[in-house]
C-alpha atoms as a PDB file:
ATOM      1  CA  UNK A   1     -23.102  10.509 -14.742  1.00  0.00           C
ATOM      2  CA  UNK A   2     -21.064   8.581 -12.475  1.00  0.00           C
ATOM      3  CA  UNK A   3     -18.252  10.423 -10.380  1.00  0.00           C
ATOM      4  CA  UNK A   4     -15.108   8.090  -9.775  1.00  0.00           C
ATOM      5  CA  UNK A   5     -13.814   8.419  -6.394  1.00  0.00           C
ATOM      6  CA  UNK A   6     -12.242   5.815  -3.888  1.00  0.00           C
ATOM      7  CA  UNK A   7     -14.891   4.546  -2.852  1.00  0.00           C
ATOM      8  CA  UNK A   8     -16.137   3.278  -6.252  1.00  0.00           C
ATOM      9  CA  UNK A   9     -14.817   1.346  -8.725  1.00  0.00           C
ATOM     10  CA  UNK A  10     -15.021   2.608 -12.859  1.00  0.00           C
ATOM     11  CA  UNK A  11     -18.104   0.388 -12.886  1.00  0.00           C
ATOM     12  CA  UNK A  12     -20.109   2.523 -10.398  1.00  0.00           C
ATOM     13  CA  UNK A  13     -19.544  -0.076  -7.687  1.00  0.00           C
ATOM     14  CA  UNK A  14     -18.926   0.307  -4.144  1.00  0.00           C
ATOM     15  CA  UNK A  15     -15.166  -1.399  -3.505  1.00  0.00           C
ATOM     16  CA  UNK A  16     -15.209  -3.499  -0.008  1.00  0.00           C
ATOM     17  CA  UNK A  17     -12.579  -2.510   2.460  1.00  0.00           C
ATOM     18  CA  UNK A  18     -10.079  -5.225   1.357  1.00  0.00           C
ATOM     19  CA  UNK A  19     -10.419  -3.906  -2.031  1.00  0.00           C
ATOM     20  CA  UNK A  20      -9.473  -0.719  -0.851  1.00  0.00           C
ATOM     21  CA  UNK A  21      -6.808  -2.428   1.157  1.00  0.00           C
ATOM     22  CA  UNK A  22      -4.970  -4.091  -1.773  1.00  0.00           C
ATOM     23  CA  UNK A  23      -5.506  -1.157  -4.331  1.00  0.00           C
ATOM     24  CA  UNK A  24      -3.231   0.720  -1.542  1.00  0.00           C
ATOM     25  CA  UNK A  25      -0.803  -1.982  -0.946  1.00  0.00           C
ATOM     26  CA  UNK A  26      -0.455  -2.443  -4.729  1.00  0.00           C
ATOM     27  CA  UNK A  27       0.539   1.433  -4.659  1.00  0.00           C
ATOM     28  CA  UNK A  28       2.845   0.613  -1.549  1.00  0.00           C
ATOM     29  CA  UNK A  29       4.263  -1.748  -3.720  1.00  0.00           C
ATOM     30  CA  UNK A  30       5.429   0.434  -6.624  1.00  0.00           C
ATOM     31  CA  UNK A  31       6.144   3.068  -4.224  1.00  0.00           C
ATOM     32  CA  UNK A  32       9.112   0.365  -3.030  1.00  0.00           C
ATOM     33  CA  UNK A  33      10.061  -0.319  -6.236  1.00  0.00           C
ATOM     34  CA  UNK A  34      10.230   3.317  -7.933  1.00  0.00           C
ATOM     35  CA  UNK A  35      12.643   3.486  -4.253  1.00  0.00           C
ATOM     36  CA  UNK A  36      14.593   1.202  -4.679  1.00  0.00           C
ATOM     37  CA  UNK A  37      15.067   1.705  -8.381  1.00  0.00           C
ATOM     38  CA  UNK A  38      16.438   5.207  -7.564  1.00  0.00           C
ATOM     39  CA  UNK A  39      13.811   7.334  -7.980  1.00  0.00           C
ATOM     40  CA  UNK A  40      13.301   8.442  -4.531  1.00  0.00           C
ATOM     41  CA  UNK A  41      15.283  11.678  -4.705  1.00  0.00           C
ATOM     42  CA  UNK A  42      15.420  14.691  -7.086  1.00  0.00           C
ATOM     43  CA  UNK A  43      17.811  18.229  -7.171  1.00  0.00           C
ATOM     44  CA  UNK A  44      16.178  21.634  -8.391  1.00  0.00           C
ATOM     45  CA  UNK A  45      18.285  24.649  -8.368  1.00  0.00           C
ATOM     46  CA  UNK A  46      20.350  22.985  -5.988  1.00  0.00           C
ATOM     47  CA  UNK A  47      17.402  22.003  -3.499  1.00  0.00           C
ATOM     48  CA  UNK A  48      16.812  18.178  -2.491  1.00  0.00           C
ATOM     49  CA  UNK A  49      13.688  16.868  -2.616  1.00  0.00           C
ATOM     50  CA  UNK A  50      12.707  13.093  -1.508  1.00  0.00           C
ATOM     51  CA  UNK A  51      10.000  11.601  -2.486  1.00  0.00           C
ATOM     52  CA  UNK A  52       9.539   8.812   0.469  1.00  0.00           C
ATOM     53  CA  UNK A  53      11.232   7.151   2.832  1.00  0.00           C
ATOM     54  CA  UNK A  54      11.847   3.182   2.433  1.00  0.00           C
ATOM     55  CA  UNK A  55      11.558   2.235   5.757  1.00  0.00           C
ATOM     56  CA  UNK A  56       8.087   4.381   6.051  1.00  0.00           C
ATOM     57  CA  UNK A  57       7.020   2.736   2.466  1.00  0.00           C
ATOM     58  CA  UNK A  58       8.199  -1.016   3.872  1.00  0.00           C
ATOM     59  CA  UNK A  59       6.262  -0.392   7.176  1.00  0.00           C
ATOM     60  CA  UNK A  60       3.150   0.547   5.152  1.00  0.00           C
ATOM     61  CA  UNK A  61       3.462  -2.737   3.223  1.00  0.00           C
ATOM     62  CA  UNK A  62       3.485  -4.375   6.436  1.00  0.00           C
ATOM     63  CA  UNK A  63       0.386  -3.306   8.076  1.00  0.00           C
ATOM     64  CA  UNK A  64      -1.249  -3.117   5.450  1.00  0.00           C
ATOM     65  CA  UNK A  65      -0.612  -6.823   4.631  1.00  0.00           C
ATOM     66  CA  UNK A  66      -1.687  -7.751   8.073  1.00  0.00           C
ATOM     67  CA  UNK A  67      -4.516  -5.606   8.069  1.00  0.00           C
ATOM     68  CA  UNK A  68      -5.511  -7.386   4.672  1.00  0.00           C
ATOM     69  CA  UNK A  69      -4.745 -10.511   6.475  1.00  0.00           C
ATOM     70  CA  UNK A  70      -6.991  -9.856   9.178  1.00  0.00           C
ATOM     71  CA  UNK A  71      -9.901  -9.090   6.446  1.00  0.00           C
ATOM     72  CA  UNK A  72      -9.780 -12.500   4.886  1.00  0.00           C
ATOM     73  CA  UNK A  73      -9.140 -14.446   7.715  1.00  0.00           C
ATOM     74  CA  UNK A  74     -12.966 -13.431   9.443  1.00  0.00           C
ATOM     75  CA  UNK A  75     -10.842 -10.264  11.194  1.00  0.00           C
ATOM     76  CA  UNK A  76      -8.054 -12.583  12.996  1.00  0.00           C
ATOM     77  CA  UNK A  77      -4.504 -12.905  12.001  1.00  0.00           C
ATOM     78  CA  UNK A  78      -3.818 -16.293  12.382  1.00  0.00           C
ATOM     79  CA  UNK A  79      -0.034 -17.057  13.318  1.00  0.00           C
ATOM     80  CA  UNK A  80       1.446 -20.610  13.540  1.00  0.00           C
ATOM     81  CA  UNK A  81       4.809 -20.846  15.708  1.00  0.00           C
ATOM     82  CA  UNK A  82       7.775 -23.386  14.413  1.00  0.00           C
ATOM     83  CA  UNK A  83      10.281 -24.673  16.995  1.00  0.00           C
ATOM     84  CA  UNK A  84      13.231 -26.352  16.345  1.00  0.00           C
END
């Protein structure tokens, strides 16, 4: 019997860390969209609840973009400057 976890995927294999890395930034992802769709907030018996905060979720996005980034570039980010 194989036990899913996050380490492996529903084959049994072991995921790399950049697969890791985009399975979160996918979830990043429709964490910004449920946001910004309006689905970040919710009343019970006249308590507020929030779900996440967009600037939190956006900042995720972004490291974890650069960290994946990093990954496929050999562990560099490579930037390229543009002057005008």
């Amino acid at each position: 019997m194989v036990v899913f976890s996050e380490e492996t995927t529903p084959w049994g294999f072991c995921m790399t860390d950049a697969e890791r890395t985009q399975n979160r930034l996918d979830a990043y992802y429709a964490a910004e969209t449920a946001i910004l769709a309006g689905h970040q907030s919710y009343t019970v018996e006249g308590t507020a609840y929030t779900r996440a905060n967009l600037q939190d979720v956006q900042r995720m996005i972004n490291q974890l973009r650069n960290e994946l980034t990093a990954m496929r570039n050999g562990g560099s980010i490579r930037q390229t400057q543009v002057v005008f």
